[in-house]
PDB file of N, CA and C in Angstrom:
ATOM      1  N   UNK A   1     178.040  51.330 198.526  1.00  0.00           N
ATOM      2  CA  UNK A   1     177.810  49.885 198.614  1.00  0.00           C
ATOM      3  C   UNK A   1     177.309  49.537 200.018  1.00  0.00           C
ATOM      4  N   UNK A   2     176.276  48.945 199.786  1.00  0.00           N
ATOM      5  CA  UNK A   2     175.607  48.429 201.077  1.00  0.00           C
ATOM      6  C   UNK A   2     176.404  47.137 202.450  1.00  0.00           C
ATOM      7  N   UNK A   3     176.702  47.274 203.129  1.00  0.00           N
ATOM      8  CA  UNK A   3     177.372  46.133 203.928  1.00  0.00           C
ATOM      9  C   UNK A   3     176.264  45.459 204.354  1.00  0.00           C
ATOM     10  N   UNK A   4     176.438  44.094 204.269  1.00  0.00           N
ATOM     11  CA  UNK A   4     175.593  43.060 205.105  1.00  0.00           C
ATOM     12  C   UNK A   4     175.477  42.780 205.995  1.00  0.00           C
ATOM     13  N   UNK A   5     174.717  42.511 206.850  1.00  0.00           N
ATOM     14  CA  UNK A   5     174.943  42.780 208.242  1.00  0.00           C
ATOM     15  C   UNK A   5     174.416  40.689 208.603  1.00  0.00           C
ATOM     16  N   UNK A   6     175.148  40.029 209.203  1.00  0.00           N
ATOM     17  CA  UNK A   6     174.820  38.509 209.573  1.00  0.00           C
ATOM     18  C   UNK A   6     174.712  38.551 210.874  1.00  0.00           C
ATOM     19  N   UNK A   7     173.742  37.577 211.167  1.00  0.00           N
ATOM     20  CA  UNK A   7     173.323  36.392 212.384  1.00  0.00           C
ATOM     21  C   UNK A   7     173.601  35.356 212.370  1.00  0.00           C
ATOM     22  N   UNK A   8     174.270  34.633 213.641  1.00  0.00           N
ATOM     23  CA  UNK A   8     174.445  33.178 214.185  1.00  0.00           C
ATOM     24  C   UNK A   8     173.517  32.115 213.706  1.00  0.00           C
ATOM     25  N   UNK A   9     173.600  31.134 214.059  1.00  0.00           N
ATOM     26  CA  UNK A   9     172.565  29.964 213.795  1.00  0.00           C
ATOM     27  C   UNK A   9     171.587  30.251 214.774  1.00  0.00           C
ATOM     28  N   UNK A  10     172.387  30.254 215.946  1.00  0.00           N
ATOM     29  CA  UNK A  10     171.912  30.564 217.442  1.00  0.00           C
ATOM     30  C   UNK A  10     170.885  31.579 217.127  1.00  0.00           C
ATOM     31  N   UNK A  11     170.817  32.794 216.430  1.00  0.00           N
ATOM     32  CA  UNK A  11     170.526  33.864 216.778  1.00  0.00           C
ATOM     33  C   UNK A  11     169.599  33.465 216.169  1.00  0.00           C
ATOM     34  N   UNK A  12     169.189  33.282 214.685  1.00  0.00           N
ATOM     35  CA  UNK A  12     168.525  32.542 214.056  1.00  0.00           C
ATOM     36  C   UNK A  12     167.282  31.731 214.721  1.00  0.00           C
ATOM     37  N   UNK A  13     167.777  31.028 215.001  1.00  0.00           N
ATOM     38  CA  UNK A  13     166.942  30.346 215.440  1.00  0.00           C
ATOM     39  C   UNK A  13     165.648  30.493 216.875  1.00  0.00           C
ATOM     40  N   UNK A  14     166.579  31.661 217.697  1.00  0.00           N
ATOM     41  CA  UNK A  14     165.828  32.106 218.721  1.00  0.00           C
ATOM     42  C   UNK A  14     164.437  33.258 217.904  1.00  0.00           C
ATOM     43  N   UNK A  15     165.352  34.091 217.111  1.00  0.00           N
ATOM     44  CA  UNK A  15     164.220  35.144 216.548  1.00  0.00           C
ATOM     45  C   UNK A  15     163.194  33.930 215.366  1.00  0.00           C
ATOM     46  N   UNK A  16     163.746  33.018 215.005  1.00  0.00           N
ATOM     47  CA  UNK A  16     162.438  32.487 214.131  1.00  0.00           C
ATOM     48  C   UNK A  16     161.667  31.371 214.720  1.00  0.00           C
ATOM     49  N   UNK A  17     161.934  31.139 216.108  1.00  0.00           N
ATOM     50  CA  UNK A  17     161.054  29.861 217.240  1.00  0.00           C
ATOM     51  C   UNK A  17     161.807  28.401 216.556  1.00  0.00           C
ATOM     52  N   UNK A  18     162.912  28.446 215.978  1.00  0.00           N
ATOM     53  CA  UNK A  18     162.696  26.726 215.667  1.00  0.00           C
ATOM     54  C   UNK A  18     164.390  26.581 216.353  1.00  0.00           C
ATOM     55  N   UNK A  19     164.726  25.223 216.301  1.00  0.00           N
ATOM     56  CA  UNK A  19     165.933  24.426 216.830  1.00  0.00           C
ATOM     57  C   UNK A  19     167.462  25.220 215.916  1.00  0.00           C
ATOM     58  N   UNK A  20     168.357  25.383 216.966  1.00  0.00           N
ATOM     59  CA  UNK A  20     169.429  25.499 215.952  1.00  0.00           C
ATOM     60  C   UNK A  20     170.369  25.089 215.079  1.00  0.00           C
ATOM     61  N   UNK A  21     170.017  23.435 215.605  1.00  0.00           N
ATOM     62  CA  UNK A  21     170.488  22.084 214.621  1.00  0.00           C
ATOM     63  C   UNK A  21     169.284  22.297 213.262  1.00  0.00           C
ATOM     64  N   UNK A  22     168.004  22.789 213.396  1.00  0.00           N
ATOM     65  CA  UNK A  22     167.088  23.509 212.069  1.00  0.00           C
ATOM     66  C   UNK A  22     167.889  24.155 211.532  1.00  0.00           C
ATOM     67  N   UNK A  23     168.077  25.445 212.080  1.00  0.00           N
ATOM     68  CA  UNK A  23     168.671  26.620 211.257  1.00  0.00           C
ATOM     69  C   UNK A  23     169.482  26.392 210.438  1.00  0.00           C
ATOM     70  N   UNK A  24     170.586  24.903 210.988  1.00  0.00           N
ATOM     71  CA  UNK A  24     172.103  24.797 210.488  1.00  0.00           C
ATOM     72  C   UNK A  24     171.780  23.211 209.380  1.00  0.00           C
ATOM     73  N   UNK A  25     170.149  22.889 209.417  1.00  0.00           N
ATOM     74  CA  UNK A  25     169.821  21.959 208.171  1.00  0.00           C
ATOM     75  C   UNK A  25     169.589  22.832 206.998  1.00  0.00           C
ATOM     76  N   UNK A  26     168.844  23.908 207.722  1.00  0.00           N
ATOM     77  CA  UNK A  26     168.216  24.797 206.378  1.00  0.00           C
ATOM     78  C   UNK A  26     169.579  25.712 205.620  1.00  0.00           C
ATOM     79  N   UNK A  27     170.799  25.604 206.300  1.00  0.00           N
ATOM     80  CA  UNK A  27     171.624  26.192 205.895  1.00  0.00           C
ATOM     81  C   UNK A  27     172.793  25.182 205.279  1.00  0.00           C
ATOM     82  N   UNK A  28     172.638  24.171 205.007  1.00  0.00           N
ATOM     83  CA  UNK A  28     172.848  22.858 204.769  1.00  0.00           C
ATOM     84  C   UNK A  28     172.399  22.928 203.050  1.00  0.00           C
ATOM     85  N   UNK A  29     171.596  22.903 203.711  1.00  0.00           N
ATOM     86  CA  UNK A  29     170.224  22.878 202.191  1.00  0.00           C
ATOM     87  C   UNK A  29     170.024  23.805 201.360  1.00  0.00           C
ATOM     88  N   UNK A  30     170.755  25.277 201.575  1.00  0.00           N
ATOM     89  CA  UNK A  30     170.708  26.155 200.908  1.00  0.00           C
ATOM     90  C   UNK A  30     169.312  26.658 200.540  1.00  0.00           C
ATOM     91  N   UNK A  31     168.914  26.686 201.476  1.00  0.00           N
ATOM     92  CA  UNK A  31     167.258  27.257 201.879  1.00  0.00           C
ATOM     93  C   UNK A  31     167.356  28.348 202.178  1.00  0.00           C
ATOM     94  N   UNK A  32     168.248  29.405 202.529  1.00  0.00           N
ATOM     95  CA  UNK A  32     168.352  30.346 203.216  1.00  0.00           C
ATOM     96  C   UNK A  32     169.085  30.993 202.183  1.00  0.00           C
ATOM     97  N   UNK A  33     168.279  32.453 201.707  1.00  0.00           N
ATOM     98  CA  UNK A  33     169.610  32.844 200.543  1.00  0.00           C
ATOM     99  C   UNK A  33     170.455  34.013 201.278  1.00  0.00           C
ATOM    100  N   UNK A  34     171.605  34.074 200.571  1.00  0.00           N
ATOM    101  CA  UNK A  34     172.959  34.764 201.440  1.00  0.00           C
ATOM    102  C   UNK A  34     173.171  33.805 202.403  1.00  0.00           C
ATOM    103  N   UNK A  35     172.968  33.281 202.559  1.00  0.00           N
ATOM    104  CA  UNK A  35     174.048  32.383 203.821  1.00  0.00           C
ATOM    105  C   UNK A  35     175.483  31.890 203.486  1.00  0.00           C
ATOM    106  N   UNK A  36     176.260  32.365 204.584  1.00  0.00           N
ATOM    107  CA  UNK A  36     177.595  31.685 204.182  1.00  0.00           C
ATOM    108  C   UNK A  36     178.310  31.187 205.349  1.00  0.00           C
ATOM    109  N   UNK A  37     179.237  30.632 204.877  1.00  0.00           N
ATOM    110  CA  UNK A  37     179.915  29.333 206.029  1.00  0.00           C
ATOM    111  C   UNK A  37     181.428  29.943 206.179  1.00  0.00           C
ATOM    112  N   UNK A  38     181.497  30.946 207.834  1.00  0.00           N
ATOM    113  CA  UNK A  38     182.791  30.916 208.039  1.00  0.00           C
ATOM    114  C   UNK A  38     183.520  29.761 208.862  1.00  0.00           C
ATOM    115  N   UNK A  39     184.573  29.356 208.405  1.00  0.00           N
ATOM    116  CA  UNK A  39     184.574  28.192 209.723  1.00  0.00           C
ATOM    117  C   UNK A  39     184.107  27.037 209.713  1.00  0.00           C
ATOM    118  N   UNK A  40     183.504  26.686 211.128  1.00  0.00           N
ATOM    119  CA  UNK A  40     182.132  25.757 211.296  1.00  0.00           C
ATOM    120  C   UNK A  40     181.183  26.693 211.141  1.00  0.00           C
ATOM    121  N   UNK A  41     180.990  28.084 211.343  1.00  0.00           N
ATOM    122  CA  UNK A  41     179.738  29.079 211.647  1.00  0.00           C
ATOM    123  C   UNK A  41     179.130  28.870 210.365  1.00  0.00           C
ATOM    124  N   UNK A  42     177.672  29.267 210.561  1.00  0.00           N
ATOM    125  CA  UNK A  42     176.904  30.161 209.196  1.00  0.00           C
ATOM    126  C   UNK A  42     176.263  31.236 209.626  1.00  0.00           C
ATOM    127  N   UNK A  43     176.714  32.122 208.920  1.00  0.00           N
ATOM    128  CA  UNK A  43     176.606  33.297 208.599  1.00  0.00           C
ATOM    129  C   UNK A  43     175.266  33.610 208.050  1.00  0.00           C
ATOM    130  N   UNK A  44     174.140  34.241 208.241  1.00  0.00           N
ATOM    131  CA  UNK A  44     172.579  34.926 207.788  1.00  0.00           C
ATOM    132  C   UNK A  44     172.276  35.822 207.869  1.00  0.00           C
ATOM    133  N   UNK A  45     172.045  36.179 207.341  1.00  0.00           N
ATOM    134  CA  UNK A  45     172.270  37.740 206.416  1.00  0.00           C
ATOM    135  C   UNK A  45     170.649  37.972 207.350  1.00  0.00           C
ATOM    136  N   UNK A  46     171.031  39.720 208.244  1.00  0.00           N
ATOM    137  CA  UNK A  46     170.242  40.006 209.681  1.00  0.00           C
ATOM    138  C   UNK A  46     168.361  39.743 208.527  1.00  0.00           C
ATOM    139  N   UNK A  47     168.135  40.311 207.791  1.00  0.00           N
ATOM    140  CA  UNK A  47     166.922  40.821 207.005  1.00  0.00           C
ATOM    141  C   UNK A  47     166.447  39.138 206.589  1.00  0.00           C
ATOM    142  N   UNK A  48     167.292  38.195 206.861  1.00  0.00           N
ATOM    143  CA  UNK A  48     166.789  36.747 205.650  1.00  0.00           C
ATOM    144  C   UNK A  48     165.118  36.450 206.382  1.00  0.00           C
ATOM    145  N   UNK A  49     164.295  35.677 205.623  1.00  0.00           N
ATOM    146  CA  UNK A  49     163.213  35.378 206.228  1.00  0.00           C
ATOM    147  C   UNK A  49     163.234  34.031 206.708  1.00  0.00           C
ATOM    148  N   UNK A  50     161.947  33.136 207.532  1.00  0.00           N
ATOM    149  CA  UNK A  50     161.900  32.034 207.805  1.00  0.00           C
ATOM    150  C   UNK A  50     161.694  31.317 206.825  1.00  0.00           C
ATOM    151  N   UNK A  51     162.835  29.820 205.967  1.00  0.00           N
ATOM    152  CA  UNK A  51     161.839  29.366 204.889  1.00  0.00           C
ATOM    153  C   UNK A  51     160.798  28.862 205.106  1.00  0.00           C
ATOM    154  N   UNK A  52     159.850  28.471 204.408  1.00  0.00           N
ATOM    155  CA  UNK A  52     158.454  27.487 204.584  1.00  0.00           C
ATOM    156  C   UNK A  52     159.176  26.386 204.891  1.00  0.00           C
ATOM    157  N   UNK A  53     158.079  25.960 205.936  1.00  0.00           N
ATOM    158  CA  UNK A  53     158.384  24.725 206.270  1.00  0.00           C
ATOM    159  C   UNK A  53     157.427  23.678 205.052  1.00  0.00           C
ATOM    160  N   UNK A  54     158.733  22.811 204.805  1.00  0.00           N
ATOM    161  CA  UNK A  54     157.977  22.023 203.181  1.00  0.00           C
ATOM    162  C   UNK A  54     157.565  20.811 203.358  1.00  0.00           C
ATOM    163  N   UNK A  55     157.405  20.846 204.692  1.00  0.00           N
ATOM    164  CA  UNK A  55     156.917  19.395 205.308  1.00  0.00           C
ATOM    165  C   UNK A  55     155.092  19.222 205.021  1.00  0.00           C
ATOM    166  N   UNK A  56     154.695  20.295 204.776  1.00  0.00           N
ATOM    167  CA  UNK A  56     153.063  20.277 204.753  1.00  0.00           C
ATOM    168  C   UNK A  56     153.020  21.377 203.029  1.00  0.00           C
ATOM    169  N   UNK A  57     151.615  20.163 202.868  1.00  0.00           N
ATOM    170  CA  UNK A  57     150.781  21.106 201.595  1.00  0.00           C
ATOM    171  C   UNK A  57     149.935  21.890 201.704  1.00  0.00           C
ATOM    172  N   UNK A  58     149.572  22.611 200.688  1.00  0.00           N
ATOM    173  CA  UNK A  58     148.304  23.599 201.176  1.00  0.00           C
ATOM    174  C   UNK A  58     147.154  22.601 201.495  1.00  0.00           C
ATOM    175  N   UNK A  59     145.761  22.772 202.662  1.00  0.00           N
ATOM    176  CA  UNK A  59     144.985  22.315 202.816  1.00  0.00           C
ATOM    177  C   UNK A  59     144.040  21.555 201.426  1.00  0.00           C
ATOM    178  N   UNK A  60     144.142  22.398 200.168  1.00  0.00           N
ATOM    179  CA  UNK A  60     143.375  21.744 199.222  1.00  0.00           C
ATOM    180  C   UNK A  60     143.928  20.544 198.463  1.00  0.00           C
ATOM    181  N   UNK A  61     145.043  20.209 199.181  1.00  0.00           N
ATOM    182  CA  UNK A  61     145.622  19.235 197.944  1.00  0.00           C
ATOM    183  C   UNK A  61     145.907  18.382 198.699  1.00  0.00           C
ATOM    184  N   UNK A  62     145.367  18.192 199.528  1.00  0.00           N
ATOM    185  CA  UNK A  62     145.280  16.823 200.111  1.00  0.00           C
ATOM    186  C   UNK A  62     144.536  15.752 200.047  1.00  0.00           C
ATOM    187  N   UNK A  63     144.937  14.570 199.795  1.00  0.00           N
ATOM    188  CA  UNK A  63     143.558  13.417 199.418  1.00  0.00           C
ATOM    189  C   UNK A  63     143.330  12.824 201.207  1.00  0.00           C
ATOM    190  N   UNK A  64     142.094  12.404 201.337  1.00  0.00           N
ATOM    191  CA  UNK A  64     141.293  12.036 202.465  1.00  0.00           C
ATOM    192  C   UNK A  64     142.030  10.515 201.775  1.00  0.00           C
ATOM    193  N   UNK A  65     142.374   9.627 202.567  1.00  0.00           N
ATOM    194  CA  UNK A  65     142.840   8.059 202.176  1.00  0.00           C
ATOM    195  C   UNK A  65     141.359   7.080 202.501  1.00  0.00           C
ATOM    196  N   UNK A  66     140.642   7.637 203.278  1.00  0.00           N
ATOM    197  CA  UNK A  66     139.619   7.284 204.255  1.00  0.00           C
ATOM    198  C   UNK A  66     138.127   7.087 202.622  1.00  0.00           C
ATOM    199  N   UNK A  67     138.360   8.294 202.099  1.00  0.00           N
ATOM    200  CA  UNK A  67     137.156   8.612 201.218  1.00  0.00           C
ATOM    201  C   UNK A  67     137.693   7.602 200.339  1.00  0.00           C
ATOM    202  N   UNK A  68     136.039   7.244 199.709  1.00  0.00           N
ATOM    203  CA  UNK A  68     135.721   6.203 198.966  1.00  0.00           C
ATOM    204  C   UNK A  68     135.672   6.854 197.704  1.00  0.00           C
ATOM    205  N   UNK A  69     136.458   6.792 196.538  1.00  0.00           N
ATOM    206  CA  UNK A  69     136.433   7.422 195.090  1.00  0.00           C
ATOM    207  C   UNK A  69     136.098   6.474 194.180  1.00  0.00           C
TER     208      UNK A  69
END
């Protein structure tokens, strides 16, 4: 059986460039799979990836507001 090996929020957040009040929304949100909450801590499993940030669409699906239809 494989052991899991976890990272901090802190840690998290330094190896993926974003805030660690981020890390601990996206872990909030259950964006992050394996994450778990010892404590106050969360726990991230060392291998998890960065989620997409879902704040933006792909370039083609955007409407111009400007263009005349």
């Amino acid at each position: 059986m494989k052991m899991l090996e976890y990272i901090s929020a802190p840690e998290a957040a330094k190896k993926w460039g974003i805030s660690e009040r981020r890390v601990q929304k996206l872990c909030e949100e259950n964006r992050i799979p394996g994450v778990a909450k010892f404590s106050r801590m969360w726990l991230i499993p060392k291998d998890a990836e960065k989620p997409a940030d879902g704040r933006f669409k792909k370039r083609g699906d955007r409407v111009d507001k400007n263009c005349d239809m």
